[in-house]
Every structure is written in structure tokens, then in C-alpha cells.
N, C-alpha and C. Protein backbone atom coordinates (compact mmCIF):
# COMPACT_ATOMS: atom_id res chain seq x y z
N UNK A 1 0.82 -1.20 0.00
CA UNK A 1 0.00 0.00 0.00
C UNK A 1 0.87 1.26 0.00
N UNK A 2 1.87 1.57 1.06
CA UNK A 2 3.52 2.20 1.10
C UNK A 2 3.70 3.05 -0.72
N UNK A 3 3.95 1.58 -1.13
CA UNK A 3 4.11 1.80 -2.28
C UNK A 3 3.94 2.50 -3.57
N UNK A 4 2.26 2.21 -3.81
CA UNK A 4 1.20 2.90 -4.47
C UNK A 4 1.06 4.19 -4.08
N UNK A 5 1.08 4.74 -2.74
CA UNK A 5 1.18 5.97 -2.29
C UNK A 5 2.27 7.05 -2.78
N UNK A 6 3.34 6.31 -2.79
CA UNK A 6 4.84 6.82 -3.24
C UNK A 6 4.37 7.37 -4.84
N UNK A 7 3.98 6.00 -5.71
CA UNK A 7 3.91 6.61 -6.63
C UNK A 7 2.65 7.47 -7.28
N UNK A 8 1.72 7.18 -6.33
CA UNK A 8 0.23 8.43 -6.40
C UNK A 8 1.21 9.93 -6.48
N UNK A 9 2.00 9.52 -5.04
CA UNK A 9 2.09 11.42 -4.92
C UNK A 9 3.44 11.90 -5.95
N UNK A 10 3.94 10.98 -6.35
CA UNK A 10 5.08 11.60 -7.88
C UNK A 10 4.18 11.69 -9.19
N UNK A 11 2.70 10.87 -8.82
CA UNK A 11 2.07 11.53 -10.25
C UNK A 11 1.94 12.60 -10.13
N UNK A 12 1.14 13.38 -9.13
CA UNK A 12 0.58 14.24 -8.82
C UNK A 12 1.68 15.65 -8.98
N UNK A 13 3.24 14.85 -8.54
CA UNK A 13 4.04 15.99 -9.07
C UNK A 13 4.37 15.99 -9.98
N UNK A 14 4.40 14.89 -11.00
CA UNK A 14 4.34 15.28 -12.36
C UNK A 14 3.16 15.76 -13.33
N UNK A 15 2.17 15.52 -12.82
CA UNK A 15 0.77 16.45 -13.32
C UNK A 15 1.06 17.98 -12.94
N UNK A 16 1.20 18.53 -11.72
CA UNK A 16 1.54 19.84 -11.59
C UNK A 16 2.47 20.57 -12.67
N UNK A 17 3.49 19.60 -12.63
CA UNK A 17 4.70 20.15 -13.75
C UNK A 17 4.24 20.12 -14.57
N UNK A 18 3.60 19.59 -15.50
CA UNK A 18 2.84 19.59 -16.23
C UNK A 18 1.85 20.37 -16.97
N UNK A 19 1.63 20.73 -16.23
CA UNK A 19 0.30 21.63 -15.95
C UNK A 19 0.66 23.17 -15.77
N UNK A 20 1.61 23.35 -15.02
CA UNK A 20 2.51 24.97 -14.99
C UNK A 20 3.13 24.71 -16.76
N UNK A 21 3.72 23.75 -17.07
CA UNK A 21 4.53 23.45 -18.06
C UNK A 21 3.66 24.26 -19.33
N UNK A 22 2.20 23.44 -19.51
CA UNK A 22 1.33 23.83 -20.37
C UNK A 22 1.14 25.24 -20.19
N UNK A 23 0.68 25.44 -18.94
CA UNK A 23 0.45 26.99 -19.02
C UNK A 23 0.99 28.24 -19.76
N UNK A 24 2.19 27.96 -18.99
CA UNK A 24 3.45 28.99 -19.75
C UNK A 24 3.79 28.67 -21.22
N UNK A 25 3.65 27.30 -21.89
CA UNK A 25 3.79 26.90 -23.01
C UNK A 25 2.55 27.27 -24.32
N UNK A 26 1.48 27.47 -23.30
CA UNK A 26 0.22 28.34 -24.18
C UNK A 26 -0.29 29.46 -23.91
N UNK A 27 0.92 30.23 -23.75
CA UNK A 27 0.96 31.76 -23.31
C UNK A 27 0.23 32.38 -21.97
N UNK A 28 -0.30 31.90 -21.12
CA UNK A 28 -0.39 32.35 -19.89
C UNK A 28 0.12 32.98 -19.34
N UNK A 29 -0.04 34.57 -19.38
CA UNK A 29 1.54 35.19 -18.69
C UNK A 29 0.66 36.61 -18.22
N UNK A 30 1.73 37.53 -17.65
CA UNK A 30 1.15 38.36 -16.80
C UNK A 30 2.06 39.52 -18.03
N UNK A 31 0.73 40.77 -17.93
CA UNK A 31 1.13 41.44 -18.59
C UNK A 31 0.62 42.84 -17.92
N UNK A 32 1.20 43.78 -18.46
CA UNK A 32 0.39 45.18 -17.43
C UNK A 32 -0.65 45.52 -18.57
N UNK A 33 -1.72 46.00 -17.37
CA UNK A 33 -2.85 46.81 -18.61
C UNK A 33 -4.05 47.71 -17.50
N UNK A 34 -4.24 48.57 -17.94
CA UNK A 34 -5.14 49.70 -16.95
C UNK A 34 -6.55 48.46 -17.29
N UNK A 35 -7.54 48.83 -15.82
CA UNK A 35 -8.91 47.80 -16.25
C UNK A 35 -9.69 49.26 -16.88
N UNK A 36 -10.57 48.19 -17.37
CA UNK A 36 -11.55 48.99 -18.47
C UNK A 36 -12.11 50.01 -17.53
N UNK A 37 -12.59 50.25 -16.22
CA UNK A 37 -13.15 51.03 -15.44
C UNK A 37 -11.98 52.29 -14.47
N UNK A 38 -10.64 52.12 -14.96
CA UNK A 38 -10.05 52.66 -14.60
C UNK A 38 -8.72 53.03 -14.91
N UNK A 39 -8.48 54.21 -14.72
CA UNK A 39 -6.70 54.30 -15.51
C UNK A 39 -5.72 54.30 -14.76
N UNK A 40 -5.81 53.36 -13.89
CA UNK A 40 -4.44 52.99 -12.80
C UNK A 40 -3.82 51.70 -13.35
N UNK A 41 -3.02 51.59 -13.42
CA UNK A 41 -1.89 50.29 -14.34
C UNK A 41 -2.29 49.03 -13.12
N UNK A 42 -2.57 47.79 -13.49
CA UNK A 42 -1.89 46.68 -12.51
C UNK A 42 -1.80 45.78 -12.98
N UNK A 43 -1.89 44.50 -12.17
CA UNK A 43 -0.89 43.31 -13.33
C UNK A 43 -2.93 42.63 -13.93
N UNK A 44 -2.51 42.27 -15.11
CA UNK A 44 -3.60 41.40 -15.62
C UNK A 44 -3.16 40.09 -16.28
N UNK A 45 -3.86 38.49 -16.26
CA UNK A 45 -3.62 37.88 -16.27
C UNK A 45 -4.32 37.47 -18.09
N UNK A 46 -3.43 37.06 -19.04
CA UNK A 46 -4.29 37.02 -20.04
C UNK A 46 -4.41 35.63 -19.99
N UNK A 47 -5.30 34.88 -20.75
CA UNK A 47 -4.83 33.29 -21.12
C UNK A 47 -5.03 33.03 -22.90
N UNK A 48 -5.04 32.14 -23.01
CA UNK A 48 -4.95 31.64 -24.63
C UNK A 48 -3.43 32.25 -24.98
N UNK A 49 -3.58 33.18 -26.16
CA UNK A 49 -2.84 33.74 -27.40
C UNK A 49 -2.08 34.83 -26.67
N UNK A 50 -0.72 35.04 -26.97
CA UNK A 50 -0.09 36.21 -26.60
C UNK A 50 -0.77 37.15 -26.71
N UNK A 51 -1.06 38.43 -25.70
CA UNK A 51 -2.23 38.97 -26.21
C UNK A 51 -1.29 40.97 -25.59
N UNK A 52 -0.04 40.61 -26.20
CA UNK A 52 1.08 41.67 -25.99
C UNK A 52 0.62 42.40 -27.28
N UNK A 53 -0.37 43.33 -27.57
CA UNK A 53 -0.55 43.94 -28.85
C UNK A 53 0.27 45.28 -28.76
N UNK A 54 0.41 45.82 -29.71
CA UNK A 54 0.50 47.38 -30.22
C UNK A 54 -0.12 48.30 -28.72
N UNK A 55 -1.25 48.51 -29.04
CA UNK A 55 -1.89 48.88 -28.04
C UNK A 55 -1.70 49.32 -26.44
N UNK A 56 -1.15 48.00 -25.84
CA UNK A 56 -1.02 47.25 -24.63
C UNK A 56 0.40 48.50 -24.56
N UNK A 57 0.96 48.00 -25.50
CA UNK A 57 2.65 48.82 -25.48
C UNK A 57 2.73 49.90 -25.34
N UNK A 58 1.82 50.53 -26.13
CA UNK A 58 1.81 52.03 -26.33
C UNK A 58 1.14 52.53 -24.83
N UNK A 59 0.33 52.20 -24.58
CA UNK A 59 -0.82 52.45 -23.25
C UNK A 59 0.20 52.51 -21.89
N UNK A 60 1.20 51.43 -22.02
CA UNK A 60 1.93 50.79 -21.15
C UNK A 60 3.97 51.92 -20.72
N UNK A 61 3.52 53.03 -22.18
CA UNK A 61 4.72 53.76 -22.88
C UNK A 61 3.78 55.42 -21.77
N UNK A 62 2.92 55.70 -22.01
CA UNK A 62 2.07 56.60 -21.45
C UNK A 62 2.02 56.67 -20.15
N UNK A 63 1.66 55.50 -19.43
CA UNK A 63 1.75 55.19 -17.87
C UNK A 63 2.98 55.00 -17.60
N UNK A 64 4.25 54.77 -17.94
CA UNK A 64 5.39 55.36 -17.64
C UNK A 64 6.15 56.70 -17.41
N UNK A 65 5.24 57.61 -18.44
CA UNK A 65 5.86 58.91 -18.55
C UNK A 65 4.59 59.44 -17.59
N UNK A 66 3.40 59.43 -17.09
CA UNK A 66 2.72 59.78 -16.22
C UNK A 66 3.12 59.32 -15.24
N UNK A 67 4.05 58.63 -14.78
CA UNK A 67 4.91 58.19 -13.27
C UNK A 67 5.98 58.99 -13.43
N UNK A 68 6.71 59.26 -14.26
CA UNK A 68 7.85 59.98 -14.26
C UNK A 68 7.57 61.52 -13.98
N UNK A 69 6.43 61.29 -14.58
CA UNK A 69 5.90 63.34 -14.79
C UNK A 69 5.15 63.32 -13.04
N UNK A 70 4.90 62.07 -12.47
CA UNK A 70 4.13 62.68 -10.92
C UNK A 70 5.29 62.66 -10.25
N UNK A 71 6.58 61.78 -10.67
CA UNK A 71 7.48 61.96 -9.51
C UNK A 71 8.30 63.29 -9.68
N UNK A 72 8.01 64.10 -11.02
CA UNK A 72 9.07 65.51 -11.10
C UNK A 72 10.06 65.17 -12.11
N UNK A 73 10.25 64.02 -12.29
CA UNK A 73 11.39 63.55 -13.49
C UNK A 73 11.46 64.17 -14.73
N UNK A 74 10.32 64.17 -15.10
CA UNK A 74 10.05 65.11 -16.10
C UNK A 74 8.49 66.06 -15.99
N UNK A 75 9.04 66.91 -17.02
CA UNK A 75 7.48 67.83 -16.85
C UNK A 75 6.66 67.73 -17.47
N UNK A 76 5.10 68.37 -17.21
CA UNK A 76 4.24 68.15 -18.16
C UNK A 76 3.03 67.29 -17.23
N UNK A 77 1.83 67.17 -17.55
CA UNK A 77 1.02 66.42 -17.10
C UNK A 77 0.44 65.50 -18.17
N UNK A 78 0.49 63.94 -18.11
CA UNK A 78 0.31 63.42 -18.86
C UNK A 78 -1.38 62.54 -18.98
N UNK A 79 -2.01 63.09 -17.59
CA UNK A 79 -3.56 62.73 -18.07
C UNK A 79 -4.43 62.69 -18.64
N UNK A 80 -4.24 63.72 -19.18
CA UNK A 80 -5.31 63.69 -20.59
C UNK A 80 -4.97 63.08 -21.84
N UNK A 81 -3.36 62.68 -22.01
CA UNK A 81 -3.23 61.37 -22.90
C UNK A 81 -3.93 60.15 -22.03
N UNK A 82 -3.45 59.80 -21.13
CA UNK A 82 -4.32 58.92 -20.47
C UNK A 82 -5.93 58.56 -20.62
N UNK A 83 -6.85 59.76 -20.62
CA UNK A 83 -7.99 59.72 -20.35
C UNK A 83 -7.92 59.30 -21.87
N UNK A 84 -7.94 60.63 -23.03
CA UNK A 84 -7.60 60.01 -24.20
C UNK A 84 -7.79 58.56 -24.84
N UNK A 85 -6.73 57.87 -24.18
CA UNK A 85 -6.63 56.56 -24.80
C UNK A 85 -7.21 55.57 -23.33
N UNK A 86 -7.59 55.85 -23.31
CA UNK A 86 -8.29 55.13 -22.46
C UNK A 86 -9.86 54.88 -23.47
N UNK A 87 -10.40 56.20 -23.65
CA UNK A 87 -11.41 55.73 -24.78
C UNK A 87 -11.02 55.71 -26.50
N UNK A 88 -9.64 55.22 -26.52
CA UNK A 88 -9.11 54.41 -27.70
C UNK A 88 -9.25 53.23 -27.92
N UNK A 89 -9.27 52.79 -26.77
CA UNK A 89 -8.36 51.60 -26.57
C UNK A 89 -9.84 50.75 -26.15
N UNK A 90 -11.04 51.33 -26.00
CA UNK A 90 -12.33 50.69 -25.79
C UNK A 90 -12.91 50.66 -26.92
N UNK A 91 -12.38 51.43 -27.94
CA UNK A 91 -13.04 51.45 -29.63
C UNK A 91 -12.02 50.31 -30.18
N UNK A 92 -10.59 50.37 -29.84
CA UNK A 92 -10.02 49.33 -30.80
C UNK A 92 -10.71 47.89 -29.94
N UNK A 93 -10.77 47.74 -28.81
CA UNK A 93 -11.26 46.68 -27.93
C UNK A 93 -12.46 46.10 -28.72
N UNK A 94 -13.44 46.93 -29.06
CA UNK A 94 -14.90 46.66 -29.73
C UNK A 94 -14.81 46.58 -31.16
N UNK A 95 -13.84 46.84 -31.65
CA UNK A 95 -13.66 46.43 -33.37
C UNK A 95 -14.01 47.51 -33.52
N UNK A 96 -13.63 49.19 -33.41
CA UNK A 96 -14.42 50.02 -34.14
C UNK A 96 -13.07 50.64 -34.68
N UNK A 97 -12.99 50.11 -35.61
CA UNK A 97 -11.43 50.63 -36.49
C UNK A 97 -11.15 52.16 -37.19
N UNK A 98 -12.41 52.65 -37.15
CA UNK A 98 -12.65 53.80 -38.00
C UNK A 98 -12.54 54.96 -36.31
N UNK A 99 -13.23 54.73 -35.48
CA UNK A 99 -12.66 55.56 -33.94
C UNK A 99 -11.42 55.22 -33.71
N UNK A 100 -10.51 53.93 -33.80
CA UNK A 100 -9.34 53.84 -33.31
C UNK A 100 -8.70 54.90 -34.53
N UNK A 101 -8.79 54.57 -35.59
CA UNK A 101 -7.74 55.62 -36.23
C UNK A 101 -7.93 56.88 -35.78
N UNK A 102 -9.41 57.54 -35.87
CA UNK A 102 -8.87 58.48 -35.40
C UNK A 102 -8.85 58.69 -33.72
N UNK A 103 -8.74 58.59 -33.57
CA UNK A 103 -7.98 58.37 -31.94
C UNK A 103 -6.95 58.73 -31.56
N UNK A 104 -6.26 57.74 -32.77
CA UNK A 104 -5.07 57.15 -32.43
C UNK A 104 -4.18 58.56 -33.09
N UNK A 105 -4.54 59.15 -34.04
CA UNK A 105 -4.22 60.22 -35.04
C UNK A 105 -4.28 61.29 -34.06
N UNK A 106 -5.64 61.34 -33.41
CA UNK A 106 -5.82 62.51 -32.06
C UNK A 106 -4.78 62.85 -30.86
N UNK A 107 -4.36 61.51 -30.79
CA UNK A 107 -3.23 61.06 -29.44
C UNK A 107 -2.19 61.46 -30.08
N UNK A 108 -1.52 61.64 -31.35
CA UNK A 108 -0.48 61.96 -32.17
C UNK A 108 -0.73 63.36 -32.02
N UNK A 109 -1.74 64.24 -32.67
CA UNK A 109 -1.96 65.50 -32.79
C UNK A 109 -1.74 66.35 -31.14
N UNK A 110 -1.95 65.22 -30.27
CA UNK A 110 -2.12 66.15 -28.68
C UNK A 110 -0.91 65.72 -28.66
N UNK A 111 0.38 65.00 -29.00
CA UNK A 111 1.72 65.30 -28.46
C UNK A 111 2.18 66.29 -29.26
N UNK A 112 1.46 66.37 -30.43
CA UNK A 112 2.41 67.35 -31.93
C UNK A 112 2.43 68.94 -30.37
N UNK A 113 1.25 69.22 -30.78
CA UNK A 113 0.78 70.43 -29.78
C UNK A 113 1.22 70.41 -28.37
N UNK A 114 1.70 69.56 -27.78
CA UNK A 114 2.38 69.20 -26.58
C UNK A 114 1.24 69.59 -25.29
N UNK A 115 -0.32 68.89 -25.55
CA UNK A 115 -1.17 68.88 -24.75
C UNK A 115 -0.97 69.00 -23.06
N UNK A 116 -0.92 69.62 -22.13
CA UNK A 116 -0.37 68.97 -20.79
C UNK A 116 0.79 69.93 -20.24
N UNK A 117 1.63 70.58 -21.65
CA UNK A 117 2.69 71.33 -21.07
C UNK A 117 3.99 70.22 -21.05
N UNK A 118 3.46 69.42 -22.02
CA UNK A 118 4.55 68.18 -21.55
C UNK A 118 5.83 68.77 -22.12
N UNK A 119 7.10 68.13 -21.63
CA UNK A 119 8.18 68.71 -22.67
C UNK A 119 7.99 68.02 -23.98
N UNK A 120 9.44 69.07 -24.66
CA UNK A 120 9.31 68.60 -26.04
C UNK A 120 9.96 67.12 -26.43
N UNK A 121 10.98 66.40 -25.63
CA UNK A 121 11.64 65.32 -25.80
C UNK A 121 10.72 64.15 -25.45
N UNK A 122 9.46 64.15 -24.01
CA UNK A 122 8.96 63.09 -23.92
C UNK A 122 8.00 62.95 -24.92
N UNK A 123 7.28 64.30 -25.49
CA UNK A 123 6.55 63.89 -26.49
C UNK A 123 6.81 63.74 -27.41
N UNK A 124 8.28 64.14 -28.44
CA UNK A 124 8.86 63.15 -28.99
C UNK A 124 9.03 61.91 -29.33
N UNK A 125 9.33 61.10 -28.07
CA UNK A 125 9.67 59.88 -27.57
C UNK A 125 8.40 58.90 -27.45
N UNK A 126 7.35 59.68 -27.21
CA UNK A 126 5.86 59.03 -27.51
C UNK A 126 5.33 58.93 -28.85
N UNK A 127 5.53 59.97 -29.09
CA UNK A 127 5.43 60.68 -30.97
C UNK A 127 6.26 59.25 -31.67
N UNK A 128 7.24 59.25 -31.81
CA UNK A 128 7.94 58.07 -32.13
C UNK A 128 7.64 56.94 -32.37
N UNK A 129 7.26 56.63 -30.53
CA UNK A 129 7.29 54.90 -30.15
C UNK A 129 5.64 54.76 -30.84
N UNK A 130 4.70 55.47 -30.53
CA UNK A 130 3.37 55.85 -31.08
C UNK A 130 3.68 54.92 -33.00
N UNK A 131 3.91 55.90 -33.89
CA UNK A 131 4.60 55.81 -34.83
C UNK A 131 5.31 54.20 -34.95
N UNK A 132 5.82 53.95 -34.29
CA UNK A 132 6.82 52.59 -34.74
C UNK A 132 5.87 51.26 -34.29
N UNK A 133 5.01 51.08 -33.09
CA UNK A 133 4.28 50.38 -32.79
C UNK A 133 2.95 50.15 -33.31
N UNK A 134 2.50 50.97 -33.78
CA UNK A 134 0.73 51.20 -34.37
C UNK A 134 0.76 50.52 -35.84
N UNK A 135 -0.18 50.22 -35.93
CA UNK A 135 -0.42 49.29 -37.43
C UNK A 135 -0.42 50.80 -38.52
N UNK A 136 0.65 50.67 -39.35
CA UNK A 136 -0.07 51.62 -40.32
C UNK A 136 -1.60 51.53 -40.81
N UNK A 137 -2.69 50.84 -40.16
CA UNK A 137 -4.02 51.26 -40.82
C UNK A 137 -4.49 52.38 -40.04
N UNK A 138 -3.78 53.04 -38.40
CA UNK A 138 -4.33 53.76 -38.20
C UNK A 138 -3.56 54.84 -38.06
N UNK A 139 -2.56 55.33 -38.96
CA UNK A 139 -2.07 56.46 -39.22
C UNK A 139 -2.24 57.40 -40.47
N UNK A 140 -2.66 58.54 -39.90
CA UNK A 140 -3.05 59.50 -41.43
C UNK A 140 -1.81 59.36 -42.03
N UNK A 141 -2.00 59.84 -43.87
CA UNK A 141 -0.99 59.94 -44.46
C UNK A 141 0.42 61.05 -44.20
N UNK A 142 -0.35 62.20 -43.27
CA UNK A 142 0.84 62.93 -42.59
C UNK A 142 1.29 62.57 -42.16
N UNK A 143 1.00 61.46 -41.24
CA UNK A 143 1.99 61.20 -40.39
C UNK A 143 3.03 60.31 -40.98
N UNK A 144 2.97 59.86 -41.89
CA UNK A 144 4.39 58.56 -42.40
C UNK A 144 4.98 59.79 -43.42
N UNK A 145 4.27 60.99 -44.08
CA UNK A 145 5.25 61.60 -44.52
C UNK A 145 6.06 62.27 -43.08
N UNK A 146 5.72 62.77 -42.00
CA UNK A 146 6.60 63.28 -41.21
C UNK A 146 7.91 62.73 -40.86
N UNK A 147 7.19 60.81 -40.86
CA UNK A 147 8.21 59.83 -40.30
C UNK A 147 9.34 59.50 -41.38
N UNK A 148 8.67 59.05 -42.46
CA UNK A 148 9.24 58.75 -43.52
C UNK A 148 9.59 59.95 -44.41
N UNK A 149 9.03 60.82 -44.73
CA UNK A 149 9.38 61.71 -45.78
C UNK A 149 8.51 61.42 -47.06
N UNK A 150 8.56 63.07 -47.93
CA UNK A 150 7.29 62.75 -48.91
C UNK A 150 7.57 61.67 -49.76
N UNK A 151 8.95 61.58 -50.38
CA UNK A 151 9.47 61.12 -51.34
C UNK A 151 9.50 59.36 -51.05
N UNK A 152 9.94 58.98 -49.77
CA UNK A 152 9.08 57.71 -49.58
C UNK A 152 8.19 57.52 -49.62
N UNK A 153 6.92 58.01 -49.19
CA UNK A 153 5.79 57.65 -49.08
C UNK A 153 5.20 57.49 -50.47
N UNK A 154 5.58 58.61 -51.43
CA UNK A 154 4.75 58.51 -52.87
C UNK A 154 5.80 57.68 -53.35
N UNK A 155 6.61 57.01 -53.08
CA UNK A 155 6.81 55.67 -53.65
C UNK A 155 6.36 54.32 -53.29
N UNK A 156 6.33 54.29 -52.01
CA UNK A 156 5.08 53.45 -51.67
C UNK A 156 3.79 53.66 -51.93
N UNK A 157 3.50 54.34 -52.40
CA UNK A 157 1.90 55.19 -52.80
C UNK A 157 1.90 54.16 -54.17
N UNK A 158 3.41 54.85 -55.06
CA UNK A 158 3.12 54.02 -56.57
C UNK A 158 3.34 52.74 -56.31
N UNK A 159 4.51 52.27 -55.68
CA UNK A 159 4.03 51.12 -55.73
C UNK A 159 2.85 49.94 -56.01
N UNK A 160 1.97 50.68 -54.74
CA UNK A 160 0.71 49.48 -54.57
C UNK A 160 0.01 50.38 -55.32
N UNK A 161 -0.14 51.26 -56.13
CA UNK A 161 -0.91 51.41 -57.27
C UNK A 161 -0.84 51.01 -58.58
N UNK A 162 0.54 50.49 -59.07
CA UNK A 162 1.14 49.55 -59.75
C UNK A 162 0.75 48.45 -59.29
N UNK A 163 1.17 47.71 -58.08
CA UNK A 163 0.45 46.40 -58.09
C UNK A 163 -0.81 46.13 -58.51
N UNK A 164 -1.61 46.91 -57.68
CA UNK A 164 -3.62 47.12 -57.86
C UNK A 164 -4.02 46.82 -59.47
N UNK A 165 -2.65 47.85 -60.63
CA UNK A 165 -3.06 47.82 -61.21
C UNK A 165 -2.80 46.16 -62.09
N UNK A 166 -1.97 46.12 -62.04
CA UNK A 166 -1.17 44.95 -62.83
C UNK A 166 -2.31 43.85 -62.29
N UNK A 167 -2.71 43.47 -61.27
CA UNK A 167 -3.58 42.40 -60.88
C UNK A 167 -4.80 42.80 -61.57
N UNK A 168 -5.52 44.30 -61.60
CA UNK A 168 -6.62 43.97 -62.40
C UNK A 168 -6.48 43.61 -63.73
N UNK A 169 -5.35 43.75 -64.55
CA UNK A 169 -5.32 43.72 -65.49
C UNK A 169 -4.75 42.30 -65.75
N UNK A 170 -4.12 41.11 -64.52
CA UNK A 170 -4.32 39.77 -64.72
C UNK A 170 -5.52 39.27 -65.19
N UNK A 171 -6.47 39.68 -64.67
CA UNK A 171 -7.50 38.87 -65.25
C UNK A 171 -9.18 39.04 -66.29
């Protein structure tokens, strides 16, 4: 009986291992994210699919520089980007792609203007990371000429207007 017991309780520790094993192996992980009812950062637990989007990053880039700006580190008040994307981030949440762009374009335009009194380097640095993280579907065309320049962009312009065309004319 001794026996059977011994090896009951090494299943049981190999089911656990197991079981943490799977977890972490099908993305179970802790990630920061403000809750939908509030704009204070804490830890949230996702499950399924990596669920580290664009979004999450950028949101996560904001509540950094609003800790830095309450401790004096830098200046500027950064809440009203906060509040801001806070109702961004409930339109991209709900599939409403046409509010996230502009939103997301809005949140660009309030660092251009330096909303808050913020300095000019953190909103830069948001301006940027904003820019490098976001899906180009929700950036106006100003903004990739600012990033990129005109002369790139209207070559990517012809480009996929050359492609568009060449495919209609496959068939």
C-alpha cells in the first residue's frame, strides 16, 4: 500500500509540472494593462494567445511617462493622454477601427501640440514609439510623410498602385 502511495504522490508531481509546463507553453503570462473602469496600471492575467498587442505597449509607454511626470522627473502632465486613450483603446477593444484611427491620429496630434505642457523630448519619444508600434491602418498619411518623408511615401503610394493595377489587369 507504502508503495502505491509513493507513486500516487510523484504523479501528482508530475501532473503539476505539467500543468505549470502547459500553461506557460500556451501563453499564460502576466502582462500590465489599466482595467476597463479605470486608468491605474496593474498586473492582468491574459490566457490563450499572446495577447502583448500594439496597443497594450503604447498604453503601457504613457503610464510610464505619467509616473515619471508625478514623480518631477520630467514635466508636463500626462492625463489627458491617459484619459484620451483610455477611450481608444475601448473602440479598438470593440472592433471600431474607423474611432481607433482616429484616436489614435488625435493622441499623435495632442503630443504634436504638446497637450499637458509636456516637454518637447517626452513627447517626442511618444510621438515616435506611437509611430513605430501602431499598425499603419491607423495612421493619417501625414503622419508617415513626417516619419518617412514625402518622397518615400509617394513611392510606396506608386508602388501598390502599380500592383492594384497589374492584378486587375491579370484577369
Amino acid at each position: 500500500m507504502r508503495r502505491q502511495y509513493r507513486t500516487y504522490e510523484r504523479y501528482k508531481r508530475y501532473l503539476a509540472l505539467g500543468l505549470l509546463s502547459a500553461a506557460t507553453v500556451l501563453g499564460a503570462q502576466a502582462s500590465i494593462a489599466a482595467p476597463s473602469g479605470s486608468l491605474t496600471a496593474g498586473p492582468m492575467l491574459w490566457s490563450g494567445q499572446s495577447r502583448s498587442t500594439w496597443f497594450e505597449e503604447l498604453m503601457g509607454q504613457v503610464v510610464m511617462h505619467q509616473k515619471l511626470a508625478e514623480r518631477r522627473v520630467i514635466g508636463g502632465d500626462f492625463q489627458p493622454y491617459l484619459n484620451h486613450m483610455a477611450k481608444v483603446r475601448n473602440a479598438y477593444r470593440a472592433g471600431d477601427r474607423r474611432a481607433t484611427y482616429e484616436g489614435v491620429n488625435q493622441f499623435m496630434t495632442m503630443l504634436e501640440t504638446r497637450v499637458g505642457g509636456v516637454d518637447a523630448h517626452s513627447a517626442d519619444a511618444l510621438w515616435d514609439f506611437c509611430y513605430r508600434v501602431t499598425p499603419d491602418e491607423y495612421h493619417a498619411r501625414d503622419r508617415h510623410v513626417r516619419a518617412k518623408g514625402e518622397a518615400e511615401v509617394k513611392k510606396v503610394e506608386e508602388f501598390w498602385r502599380n500592383l492594384e493595377e497589374r492584378a486587375a489587369h491579370s484577369f
